[in-house]
Protein backbone atom coordinates (compact mmCIF):
# COMPACT_ATOMS: atom_id res chain seq x y z
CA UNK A 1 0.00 0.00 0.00
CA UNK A 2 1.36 3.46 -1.22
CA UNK A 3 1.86 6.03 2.01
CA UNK A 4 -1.29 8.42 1.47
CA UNK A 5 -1.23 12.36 0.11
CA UNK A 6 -2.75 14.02 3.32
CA UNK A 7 -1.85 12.84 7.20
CA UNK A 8 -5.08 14.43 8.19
CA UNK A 9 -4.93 14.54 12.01
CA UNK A 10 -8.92 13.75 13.02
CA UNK A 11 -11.65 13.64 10.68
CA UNK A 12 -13.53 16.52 12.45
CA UNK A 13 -16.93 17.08 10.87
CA UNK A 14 -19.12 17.24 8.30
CA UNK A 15 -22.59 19.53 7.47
CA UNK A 16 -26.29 19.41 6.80
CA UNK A 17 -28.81 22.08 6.12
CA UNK A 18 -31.65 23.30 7.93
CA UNK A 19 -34.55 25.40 6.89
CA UNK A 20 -35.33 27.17 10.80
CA UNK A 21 -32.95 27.05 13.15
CA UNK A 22 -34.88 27.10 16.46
CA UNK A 23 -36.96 24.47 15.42
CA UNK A 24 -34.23 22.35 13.90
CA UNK A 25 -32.72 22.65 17.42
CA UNK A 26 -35.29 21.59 19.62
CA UNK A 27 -35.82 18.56 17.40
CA UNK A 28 -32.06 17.39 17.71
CA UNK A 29 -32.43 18.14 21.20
CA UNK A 30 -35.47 17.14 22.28
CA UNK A 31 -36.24 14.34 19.99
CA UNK A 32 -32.89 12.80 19.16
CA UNK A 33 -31.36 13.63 22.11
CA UNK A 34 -28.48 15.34 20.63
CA UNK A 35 -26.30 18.49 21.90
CA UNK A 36 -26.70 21.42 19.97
CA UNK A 37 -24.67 24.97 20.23
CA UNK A 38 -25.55 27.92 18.07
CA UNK A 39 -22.77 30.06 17.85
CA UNK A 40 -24.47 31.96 15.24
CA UNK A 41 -27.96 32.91 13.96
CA UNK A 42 -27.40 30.73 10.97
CA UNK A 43 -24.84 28.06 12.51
CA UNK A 44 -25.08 25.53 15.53
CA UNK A 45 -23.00 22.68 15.73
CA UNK A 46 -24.70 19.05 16.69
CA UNK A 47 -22.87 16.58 19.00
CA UNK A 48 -23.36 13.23 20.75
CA UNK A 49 -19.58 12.72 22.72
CA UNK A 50 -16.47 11.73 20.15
CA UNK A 51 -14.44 13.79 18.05
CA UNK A 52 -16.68 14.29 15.50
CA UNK A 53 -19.45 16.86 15.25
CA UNK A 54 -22.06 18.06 12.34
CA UNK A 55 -22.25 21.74 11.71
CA UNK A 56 -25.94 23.05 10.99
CA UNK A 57 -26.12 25.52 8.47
CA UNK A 58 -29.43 27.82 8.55
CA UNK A 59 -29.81 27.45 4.55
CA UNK A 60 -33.78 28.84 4.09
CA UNK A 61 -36.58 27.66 2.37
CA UNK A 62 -35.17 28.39 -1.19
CA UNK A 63 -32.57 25.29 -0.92
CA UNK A 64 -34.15 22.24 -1.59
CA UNK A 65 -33.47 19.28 0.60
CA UNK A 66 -29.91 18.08 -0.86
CA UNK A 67 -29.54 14.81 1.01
CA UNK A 68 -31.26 11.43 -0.31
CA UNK A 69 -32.25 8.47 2.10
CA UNK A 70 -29.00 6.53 1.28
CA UNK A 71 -27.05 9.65 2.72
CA UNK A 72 -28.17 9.62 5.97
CA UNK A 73 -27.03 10.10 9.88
CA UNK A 74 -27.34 6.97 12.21
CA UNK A 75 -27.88 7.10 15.84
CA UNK A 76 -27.13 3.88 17.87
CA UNK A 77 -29.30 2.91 20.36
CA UNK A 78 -28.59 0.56 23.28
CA UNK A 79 -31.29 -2.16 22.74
CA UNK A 80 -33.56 -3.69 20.13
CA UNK A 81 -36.30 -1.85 22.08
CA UNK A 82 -35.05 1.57 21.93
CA UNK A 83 -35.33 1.34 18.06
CA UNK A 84 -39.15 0.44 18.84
CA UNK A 85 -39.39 3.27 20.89
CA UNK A 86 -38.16 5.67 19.16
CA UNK A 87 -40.29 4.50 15.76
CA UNK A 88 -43.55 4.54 18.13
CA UNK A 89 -42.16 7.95 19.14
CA UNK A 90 -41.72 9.19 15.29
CA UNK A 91 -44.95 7.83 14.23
CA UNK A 92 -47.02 9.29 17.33
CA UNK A 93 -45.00 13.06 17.42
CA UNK A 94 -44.75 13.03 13.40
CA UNK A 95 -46.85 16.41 13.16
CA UNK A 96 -45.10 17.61 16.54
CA UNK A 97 -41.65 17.57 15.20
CA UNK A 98 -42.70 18.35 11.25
CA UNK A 99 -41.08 15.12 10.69
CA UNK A 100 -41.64 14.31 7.12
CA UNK A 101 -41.66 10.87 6.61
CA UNK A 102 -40.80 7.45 8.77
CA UNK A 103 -40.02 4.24 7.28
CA UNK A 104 -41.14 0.92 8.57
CA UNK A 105 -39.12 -1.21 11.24
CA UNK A 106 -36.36 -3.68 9.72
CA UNK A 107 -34.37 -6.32 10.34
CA UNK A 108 -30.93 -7.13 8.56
CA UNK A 109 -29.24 -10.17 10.50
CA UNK A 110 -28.81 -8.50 13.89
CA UNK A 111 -29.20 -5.10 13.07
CA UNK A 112 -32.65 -3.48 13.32
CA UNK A 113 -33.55 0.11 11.97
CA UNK A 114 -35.59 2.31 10.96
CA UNK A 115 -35.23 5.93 8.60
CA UNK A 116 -36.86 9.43 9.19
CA UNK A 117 -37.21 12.01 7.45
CA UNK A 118 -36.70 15.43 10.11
CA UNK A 119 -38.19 18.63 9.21
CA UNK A 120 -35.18 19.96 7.05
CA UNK A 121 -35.24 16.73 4.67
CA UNK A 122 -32.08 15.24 6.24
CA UNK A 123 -32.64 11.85 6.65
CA UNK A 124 -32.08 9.49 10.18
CA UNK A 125 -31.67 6.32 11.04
CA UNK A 126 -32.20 5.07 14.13
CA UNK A 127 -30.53 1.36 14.47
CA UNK A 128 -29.69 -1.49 17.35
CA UNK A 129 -26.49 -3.54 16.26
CA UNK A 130 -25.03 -6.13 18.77
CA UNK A 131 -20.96 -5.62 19.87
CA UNK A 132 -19.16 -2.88 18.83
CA UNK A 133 -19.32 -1.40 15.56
CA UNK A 134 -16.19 0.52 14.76
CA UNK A 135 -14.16 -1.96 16.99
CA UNK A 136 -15.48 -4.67 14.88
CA UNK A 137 -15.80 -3.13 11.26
CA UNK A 138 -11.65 -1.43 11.66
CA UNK A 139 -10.48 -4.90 13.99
């Protein structure tokens, strides 16, 4: 294996739009359980522990939602019955949270998961896998 180009030090973040801000952060916060910190009127950046954060960029109503379903976020719950939960949740607070669309429960082997849609058009997934993910996928 060639020595790469770029000794990048941590892979730090990445971005996703939102259409209102104060909404977009009471979702993450309320519904996802996420950290959020605006720092700006038009900027708040979204964290759940790690090195890694998304930054939240206020981009209007004009920008149409530029992420597709197979582009998505995941947030790992503990149990098999979080992800239950949480779709119960989604389904029941769908008009609550503007949430635009929630796919159905499924199973792939040991994973289980399901996608929303969240007010801005980013799309979530909310999965269960036994062990440890990174540990295992990078072992």
């Amino acid at each position: 294996m060639n020595a790469p180009l770029l000794n990048g030090t941590v892979f730090s973040h990445g971005t996703m739009d939102c259409r209102d801000a104060v909404k977009t952060q009471k979702f993450l916060t309320e519904f996802l359980g996420l950290r959020s910190v605006r720092k700006s009127e038009g900027t708040q950046y979204v964290w759940l522990g790690g090195r890694w954060f998304v930054a939240c960029l206020c981009v209007g109503e004009k920008v149409p939602p530029r992420q597709g379903e197979d582009y998505r976020f995941a947030l790992a719950v503990s149990t098999p019955g979080e992800v239950e939960a949480a779709h119960k949740a989604a389904l029941d607070q769908k008009d609550q949270w503007e949430i635009r669309e929630v796919k159905n429960v499924t199973r792939d082997g040991d994973t289980i998961s399901f996608n929303l849609r969240d007010l801005n058009g980013v799309w979530w997934e909310i999965y269960h896998r036994p062990g440890r993910l990174y540990d295992d996928v990078f072992a």
